[in-house]
N, C-alpha and C. Protein backbone atom coordinates (compact mmCIF):
# COMPACT_ATOMS: atom_id res chain seq x y z
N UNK A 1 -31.72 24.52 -0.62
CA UNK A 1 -31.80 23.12 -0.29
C UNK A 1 -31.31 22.26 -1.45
N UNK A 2 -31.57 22.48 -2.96
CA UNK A 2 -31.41 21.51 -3.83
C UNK A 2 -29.86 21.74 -4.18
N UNK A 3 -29.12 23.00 -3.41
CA UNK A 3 -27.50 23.39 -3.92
C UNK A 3 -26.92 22.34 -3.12
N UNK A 4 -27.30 22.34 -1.49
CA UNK A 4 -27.01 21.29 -0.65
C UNK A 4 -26.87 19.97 -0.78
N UNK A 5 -28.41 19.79 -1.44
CA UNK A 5 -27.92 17.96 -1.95
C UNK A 5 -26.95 17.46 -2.98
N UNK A 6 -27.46 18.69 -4.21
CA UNK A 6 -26.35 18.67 -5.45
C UNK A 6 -24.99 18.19 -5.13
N UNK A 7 -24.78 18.97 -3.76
CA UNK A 7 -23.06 19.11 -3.52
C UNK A 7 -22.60 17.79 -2.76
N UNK A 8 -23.83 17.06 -2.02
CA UNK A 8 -23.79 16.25 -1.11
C UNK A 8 -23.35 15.05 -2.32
N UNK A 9 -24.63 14.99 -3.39
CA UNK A 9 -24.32 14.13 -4.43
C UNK A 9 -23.02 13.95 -5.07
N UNK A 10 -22.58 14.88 -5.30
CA UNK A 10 -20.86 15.10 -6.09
C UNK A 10 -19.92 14.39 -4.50
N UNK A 11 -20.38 14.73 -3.77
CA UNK A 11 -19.24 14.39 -2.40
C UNK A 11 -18.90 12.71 -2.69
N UNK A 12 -20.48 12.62 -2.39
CA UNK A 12 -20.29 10.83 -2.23
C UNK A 12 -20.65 10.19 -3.41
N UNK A 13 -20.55 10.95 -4.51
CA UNK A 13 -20.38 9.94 -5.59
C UNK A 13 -19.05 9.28 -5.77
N UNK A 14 -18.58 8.72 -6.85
CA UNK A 14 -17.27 7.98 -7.09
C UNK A 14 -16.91 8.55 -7.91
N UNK A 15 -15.36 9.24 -7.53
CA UNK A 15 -14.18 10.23 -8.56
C UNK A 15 -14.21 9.48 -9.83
N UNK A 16 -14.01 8.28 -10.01
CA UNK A 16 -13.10 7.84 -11.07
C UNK A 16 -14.56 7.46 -12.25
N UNK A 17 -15.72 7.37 -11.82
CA UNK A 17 -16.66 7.38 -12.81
C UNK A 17 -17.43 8.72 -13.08
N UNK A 18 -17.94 8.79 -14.71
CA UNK A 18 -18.36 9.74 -14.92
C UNK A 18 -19.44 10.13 -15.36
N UNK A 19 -20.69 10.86 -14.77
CA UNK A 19 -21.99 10.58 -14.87
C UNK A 19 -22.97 9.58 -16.06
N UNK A 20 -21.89 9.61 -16.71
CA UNK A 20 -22.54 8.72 -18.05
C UNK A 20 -21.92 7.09 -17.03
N UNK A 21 -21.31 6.50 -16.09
CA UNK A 21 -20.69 5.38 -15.65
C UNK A 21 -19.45 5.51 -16.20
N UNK A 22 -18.95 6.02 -17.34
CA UNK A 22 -17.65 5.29 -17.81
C UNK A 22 -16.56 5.77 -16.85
N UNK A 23 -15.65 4.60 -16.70
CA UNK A 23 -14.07 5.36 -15.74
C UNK A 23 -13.62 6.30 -16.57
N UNK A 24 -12.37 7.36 -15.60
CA UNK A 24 -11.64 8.37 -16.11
C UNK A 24 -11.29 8.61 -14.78
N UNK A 25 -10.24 9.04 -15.42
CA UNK A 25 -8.92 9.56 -14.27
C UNK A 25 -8.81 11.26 -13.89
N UNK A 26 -9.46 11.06 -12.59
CA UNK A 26 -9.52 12.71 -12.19
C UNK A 26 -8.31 13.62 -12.84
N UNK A 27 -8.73 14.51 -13.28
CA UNK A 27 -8.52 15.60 -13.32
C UNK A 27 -7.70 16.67 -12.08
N UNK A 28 -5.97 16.64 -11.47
CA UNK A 28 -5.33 17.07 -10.03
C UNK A 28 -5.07 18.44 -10.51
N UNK A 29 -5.27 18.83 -11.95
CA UNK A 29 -4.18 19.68 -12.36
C UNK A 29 -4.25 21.45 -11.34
N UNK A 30 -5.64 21.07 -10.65
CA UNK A 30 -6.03 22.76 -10.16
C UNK A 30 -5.47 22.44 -8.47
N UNK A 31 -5.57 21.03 -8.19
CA UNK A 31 -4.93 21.15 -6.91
C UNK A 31 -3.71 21.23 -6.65
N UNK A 32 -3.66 21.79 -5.30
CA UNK A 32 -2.27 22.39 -4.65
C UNK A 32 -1.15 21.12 -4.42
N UNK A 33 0.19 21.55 -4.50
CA UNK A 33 1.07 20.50 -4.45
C UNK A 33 0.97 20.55 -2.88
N UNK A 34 0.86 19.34 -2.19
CA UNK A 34 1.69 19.38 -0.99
C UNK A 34 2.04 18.03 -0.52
N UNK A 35 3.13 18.33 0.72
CA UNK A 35 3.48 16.89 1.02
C UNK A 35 2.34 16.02 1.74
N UNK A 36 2.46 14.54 0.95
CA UNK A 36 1.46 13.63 1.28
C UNK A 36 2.15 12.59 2.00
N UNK A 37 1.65 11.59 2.67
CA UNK A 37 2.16 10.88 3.25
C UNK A 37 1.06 9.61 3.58
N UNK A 38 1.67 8.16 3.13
CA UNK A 38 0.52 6.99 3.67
C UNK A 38 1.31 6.15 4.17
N UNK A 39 1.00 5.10 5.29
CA UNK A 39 1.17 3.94 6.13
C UNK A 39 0.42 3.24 5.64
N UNK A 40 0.75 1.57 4.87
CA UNK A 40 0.15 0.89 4.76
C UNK A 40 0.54 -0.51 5.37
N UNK A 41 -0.60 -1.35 6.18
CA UNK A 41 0.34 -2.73 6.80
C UNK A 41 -0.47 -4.18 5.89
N UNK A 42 0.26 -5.11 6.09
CA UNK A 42 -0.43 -6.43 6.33
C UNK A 42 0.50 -7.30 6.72
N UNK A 43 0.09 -8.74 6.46
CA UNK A 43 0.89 -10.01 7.05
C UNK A 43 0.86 -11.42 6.13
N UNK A 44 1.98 -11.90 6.38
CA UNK A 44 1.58 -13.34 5.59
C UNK A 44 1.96 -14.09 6.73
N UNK A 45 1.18 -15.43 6.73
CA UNK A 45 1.45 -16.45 7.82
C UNK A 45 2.73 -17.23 7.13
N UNK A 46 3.07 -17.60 7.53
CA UNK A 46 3.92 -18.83 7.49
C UNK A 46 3.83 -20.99 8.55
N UNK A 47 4.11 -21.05 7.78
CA UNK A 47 4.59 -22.84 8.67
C UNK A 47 5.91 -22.26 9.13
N UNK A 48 5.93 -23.11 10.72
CA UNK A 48 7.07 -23.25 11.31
C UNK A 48 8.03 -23.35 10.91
N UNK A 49 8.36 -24.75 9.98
CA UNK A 49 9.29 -24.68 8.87
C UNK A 49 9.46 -23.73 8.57
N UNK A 50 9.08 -23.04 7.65
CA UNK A 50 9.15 -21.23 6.69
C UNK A 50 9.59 -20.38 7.66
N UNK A 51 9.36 -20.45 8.81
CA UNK A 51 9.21 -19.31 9.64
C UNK A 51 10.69 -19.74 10.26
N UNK A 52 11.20 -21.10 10.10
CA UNK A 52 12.45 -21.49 10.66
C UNK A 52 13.84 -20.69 9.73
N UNK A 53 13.39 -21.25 8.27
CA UNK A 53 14.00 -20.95 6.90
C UNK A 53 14.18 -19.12 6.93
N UNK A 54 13.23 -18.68 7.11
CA UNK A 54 12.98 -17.01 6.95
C UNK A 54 13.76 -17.00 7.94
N UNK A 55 14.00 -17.02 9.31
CA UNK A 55 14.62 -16.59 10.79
C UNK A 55 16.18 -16.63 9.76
N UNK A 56 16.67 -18.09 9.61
CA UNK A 56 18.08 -18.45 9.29
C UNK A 56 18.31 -18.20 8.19
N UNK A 57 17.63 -16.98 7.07
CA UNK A 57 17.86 -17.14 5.72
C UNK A 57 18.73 -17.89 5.38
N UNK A 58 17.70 -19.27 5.21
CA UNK A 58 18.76 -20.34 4.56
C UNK A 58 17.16 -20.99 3.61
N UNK A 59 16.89 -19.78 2.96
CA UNK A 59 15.66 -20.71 1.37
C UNK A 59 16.73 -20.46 0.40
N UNK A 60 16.23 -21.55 -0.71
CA UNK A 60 17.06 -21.70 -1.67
C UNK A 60 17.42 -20.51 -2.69
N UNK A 61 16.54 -19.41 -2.77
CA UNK A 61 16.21 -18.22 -3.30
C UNK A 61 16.85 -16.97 -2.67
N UNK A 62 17.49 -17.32 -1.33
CA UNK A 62 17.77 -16.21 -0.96
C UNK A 62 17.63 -15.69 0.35
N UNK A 63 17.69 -14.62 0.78
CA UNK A 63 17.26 -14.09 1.85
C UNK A 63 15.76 -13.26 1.41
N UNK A 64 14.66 -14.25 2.21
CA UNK A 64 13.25 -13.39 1.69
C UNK A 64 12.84 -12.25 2.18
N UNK A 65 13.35 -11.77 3.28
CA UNK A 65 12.86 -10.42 4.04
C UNK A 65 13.35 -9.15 2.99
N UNK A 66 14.78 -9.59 2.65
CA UNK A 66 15.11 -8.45 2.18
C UNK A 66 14.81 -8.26 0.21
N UNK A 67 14.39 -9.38 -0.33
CA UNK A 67 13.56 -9.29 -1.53
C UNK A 67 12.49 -8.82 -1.53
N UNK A 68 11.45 -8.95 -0.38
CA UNK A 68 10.62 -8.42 -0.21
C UNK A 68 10.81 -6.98 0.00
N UNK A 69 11.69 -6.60 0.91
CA UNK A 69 11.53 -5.18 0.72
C UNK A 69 11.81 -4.60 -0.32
N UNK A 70 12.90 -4.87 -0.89
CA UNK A 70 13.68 -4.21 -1.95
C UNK A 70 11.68 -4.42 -3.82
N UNK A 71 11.18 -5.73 -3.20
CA UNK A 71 10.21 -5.52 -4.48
C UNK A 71 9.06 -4.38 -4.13
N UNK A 72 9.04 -4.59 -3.09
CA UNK A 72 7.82 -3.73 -2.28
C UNK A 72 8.28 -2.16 -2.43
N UNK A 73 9.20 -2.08 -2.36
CA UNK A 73 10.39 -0.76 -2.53
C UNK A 73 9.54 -0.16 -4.38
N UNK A 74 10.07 -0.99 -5.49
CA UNK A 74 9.95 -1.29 -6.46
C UNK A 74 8.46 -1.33 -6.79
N UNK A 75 7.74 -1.90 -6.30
CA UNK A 75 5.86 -1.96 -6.88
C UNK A 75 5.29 -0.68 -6.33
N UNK A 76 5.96 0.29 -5.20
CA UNK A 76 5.43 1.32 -4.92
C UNK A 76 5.67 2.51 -5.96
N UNK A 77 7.30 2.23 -7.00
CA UNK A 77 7.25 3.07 -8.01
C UNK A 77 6.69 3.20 -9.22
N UNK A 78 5.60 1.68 -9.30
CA UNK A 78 5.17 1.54 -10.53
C UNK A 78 3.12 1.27 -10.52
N UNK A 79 3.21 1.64 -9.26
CA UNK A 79 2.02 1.61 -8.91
C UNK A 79 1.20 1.99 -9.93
N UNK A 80 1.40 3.57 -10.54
CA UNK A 80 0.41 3.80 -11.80
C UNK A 80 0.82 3.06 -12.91
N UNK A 81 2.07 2.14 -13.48
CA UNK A 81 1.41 1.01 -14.32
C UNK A 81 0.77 0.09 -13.98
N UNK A 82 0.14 -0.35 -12.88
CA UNK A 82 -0.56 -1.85 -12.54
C UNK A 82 -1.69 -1.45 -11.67
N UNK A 83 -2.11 -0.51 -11.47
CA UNK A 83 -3.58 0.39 -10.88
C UNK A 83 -3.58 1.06 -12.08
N UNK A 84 -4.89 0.80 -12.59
CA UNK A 84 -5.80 1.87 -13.34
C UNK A 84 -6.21 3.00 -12.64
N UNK A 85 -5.73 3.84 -13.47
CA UNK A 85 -5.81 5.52 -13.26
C UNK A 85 -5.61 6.11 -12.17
N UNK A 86 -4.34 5.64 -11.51
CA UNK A 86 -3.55 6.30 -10.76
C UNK A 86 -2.47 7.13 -11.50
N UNK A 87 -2.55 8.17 -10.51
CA UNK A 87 -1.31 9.15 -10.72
C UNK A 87 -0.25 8.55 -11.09
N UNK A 88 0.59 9.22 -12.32
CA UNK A 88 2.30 8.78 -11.73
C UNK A 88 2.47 9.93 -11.19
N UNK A 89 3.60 9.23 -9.70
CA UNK A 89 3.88 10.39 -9.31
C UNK A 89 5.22 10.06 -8.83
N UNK A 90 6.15 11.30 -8.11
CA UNK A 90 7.18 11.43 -7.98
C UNK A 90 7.61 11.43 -6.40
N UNK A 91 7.97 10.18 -6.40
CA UNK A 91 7.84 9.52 -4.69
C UNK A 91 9.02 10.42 -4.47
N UNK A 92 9.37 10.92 -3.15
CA UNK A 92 10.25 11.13 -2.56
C UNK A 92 10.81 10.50 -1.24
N UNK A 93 10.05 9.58 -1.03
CA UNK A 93 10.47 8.52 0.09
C UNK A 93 9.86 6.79 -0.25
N UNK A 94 10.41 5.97 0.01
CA UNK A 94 9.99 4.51 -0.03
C UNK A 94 10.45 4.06 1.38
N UNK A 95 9.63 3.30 2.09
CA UNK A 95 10.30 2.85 3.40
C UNK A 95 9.32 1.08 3.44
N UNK A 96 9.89 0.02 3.57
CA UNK A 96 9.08 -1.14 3.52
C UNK A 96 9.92 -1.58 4.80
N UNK A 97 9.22 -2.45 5.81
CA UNK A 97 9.83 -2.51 6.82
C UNK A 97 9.20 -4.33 7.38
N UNK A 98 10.08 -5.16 7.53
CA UNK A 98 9.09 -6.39 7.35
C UNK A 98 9.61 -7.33 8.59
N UNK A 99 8.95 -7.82 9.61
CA UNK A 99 9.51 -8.27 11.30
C UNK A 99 8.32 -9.93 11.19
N UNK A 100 9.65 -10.18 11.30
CA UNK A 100 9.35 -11.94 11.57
C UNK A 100 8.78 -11.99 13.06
N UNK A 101 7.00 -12.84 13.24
CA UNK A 101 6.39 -12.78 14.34
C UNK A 101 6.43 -14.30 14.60
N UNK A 102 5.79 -14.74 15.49
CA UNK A 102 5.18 -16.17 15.62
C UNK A 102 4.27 -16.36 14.90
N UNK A 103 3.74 -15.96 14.02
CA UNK A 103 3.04 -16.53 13.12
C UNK A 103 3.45 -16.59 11.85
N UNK A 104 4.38 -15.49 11.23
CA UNK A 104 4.52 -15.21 10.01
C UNK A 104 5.45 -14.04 9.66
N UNK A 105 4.67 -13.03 9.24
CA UNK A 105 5.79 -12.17 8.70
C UNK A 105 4.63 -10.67 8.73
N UNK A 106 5.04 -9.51 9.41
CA UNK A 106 4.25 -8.42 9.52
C UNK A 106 4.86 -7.59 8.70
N UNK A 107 3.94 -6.86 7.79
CA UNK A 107 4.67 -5.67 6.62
C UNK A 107 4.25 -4.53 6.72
N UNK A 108 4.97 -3.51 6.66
CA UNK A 108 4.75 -1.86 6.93
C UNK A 108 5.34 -1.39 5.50
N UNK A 109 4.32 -0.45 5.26
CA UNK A 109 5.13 0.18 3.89
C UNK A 109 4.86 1.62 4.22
N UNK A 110 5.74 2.33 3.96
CA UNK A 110 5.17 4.20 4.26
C UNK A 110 5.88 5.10 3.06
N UNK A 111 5.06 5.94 2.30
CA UNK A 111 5.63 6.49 1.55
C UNK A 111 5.05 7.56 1.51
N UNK A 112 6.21 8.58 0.64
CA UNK A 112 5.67 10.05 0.69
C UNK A 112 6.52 10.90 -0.83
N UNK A 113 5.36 12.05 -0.63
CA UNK A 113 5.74 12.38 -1.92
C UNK A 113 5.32 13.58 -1.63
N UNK A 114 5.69 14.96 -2.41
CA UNK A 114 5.19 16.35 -2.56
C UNK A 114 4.15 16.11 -4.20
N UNK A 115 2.93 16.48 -3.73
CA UNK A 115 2.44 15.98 -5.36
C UNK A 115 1.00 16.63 -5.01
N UNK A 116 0.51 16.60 -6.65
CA UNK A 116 -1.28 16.92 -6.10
C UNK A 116 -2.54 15.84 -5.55
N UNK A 117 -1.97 14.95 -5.53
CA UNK A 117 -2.61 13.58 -4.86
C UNK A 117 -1.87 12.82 -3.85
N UNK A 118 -2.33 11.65 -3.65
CA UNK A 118 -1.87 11.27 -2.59
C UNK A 118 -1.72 9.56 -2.87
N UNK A 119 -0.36 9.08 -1.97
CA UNK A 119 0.19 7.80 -2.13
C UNK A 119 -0.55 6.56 -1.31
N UNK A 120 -1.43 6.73 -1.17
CA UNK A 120 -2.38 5.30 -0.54
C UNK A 120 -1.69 4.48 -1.10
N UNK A 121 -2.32 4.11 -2.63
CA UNK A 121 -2.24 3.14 -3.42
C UNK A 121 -0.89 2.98 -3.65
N UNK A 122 0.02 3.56 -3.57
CA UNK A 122 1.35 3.19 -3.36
C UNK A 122 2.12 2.23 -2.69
N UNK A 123 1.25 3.12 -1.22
CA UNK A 123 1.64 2.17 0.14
C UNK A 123 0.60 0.91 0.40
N UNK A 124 -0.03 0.47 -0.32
CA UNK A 124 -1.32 -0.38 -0.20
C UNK A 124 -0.04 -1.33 -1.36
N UNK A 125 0.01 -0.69 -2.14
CA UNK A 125 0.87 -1.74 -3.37
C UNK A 125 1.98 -2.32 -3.10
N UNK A 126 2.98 -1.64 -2.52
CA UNK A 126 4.18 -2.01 -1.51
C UNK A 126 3.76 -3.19 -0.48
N UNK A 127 2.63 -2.77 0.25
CA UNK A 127 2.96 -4.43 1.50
C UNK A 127 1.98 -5.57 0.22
N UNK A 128 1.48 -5.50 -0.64
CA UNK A 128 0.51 -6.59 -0.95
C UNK A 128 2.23 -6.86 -1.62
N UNK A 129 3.19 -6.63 -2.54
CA UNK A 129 4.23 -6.99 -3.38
C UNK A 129 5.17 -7.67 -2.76
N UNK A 130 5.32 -6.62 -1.41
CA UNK A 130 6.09 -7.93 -0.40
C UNK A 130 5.76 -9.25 0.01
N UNK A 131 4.22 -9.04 0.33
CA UNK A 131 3.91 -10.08 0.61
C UNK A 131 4.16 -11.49 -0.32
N UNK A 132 3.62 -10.84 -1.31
CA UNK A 132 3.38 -12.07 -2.37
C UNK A 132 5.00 -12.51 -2.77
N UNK A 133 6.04 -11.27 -2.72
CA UNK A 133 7.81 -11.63 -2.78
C UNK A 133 8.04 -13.06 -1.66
N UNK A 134 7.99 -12.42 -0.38
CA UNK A 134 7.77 -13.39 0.32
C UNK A 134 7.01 -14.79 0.34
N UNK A 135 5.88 -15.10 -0.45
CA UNK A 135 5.29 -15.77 -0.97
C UNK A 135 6.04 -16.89 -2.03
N UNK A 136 6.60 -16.71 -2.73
CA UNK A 136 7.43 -16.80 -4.10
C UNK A 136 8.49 -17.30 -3.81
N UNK A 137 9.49 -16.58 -2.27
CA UNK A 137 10.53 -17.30 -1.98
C UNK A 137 10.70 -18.32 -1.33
N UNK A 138 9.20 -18.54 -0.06
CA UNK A 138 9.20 -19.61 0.48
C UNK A 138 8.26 -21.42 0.24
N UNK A 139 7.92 -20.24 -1.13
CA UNK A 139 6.61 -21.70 -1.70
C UNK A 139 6.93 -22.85 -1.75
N UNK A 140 8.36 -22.98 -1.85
CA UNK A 140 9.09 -24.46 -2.01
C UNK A 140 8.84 -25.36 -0.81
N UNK A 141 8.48 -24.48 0.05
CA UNK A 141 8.41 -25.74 1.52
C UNK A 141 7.23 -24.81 2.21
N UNK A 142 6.76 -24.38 1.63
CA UNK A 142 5.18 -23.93 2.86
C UNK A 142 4.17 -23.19 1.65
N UNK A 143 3.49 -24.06 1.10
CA UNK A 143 2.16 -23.21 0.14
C UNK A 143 0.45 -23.08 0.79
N UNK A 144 0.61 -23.33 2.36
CA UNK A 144 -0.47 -22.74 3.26
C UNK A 144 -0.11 -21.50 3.64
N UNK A 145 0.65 -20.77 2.82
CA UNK A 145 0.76 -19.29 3.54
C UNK A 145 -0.62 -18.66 2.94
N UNK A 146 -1.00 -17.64 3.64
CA UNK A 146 -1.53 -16.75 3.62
C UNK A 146 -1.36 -15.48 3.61
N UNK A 147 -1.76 -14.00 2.22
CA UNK A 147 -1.53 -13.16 2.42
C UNK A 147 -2.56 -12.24 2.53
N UNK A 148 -2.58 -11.53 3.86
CA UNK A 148 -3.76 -11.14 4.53
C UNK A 148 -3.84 -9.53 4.94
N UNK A 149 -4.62 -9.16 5.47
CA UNK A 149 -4.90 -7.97 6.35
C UNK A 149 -4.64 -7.19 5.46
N UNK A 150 -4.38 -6.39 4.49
CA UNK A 150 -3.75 -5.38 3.98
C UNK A 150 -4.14 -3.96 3.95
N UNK A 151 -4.18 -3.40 4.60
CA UNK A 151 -5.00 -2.40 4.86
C UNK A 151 -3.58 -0.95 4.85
N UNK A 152 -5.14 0.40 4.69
CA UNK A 152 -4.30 1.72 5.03
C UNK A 152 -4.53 1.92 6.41
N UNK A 153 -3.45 2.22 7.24
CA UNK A 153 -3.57 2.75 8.77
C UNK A 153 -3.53 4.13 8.75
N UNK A 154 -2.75 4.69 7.97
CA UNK A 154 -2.64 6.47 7.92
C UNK A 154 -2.57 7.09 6.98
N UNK A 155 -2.54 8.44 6.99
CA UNK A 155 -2.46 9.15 5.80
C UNK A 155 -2.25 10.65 5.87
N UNK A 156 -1.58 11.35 5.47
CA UNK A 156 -1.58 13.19 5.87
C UNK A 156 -1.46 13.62 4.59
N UNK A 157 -1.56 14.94 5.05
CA UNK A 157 -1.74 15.49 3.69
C UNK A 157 -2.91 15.76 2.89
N UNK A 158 -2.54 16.48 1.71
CA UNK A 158 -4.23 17.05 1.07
C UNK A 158 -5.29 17.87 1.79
N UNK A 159 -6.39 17.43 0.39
CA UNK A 159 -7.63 18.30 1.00
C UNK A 159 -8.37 17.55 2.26
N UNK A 160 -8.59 16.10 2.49
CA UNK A 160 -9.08 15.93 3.16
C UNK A 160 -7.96 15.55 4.43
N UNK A 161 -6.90 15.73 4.79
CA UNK A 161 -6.34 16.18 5.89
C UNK A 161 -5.48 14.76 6.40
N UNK A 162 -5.58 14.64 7.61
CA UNK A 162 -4.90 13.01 8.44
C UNK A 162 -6.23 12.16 8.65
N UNK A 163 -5.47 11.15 8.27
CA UNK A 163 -6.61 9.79 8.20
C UNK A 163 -5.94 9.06 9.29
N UNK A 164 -6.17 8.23 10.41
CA UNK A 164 -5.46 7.68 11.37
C UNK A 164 -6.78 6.01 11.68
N UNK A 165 -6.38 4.74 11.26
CA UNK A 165 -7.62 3.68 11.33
C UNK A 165 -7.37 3.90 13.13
N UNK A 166 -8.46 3.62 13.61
CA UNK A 166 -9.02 3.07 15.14
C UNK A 166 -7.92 2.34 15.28
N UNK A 167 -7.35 1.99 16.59
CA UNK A 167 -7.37 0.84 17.02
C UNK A 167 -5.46 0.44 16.94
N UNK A 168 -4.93 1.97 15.66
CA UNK A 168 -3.55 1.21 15.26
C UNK A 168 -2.86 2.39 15.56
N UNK A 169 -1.77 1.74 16.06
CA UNK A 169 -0.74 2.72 16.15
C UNK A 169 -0.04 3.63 14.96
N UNK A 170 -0.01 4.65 14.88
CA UNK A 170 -0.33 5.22 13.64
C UNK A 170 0.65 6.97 13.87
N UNK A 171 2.19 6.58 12.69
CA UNK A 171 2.55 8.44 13.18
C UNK A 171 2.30 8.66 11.69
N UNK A 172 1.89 9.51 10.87
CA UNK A 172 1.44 9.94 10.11
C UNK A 172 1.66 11.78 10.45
């Protein structure tokens, strides 16, 4: 009984602290390489205006859809400098994918890698970078945007297997 809880305790404790509290960065070196894979989405609203400007890339900065991808592209490779004690790791795919709605702007980021961990925080880092790209290009004429929802929808790979949220369409 007390091996059971022991193990239960280690399950649901938190990786990155260490029984004394202090952070530290797990230790992958005994796990197996394999291919990982995460879906991450969110959205920024836009004003009509913005949402007019974004349709006709005609902001003064540029075309924002495709800065956004191309930064979102970019913050997914540098994820372990700007997250504490994340892996660096060696992406083998970047995909940022960004569709002008009636409200705003919807962001998909999916990335994948062969590695001993796994790219959440990658794909979590990618749509928040777009967003805020997007943010940056249209501030000149709409600073009620909002950047929202950002969430993981999927995930494969590893020890703990496919992660798929309720509710979302999800190929993983």
């Amino acid at each position: 009984m007390a091996k059971r809880a022991a193990r239960r305790e280690r399950e649901s404790s938190l990786t990155h602290v260490d029984p004394r509290g202090r952070m530290r960065m797990v230790d992958v070196g005994d796990k197996p390489v394999t291919v990982r894979e995460a879906l991450a989405r969110g959205r920024i609203s836009l004003s009509a205006k913005a949402r007019r400007l974004v349709r006709e890339r005609r902001t003064a900065k540029g075309d924002p859809l495709e800065a956004a991808r191309l930064a979102g592209i970019m913050a997914a490779k540098k994820t372990s400098e700007l997250i504490p004690l994340c892996h660096p790791l060696p992406l083998t795919h970047v995909e940022v994918d960004l569709r002008l709605t009636g409200a705003g702007v919807d962001i998909e980021a999916r990335v994948r890698t062969s590695a001993q961990t796994g790219v959440e925080m990658e794909a979590l880092t990618a749509v928040a970078v777009a967003g805020l790209t997007v943010y940056d290009m249209v501030k000149a004429v709409d600073r009620t945007m909002v950047i929202g929802d950002v969430r993981l929808v999927g995930k494969s790979g590893g020890r703990t297997g496919t992660y798929r949220r309720a509710g979302e369409r999800v190929d993983v």
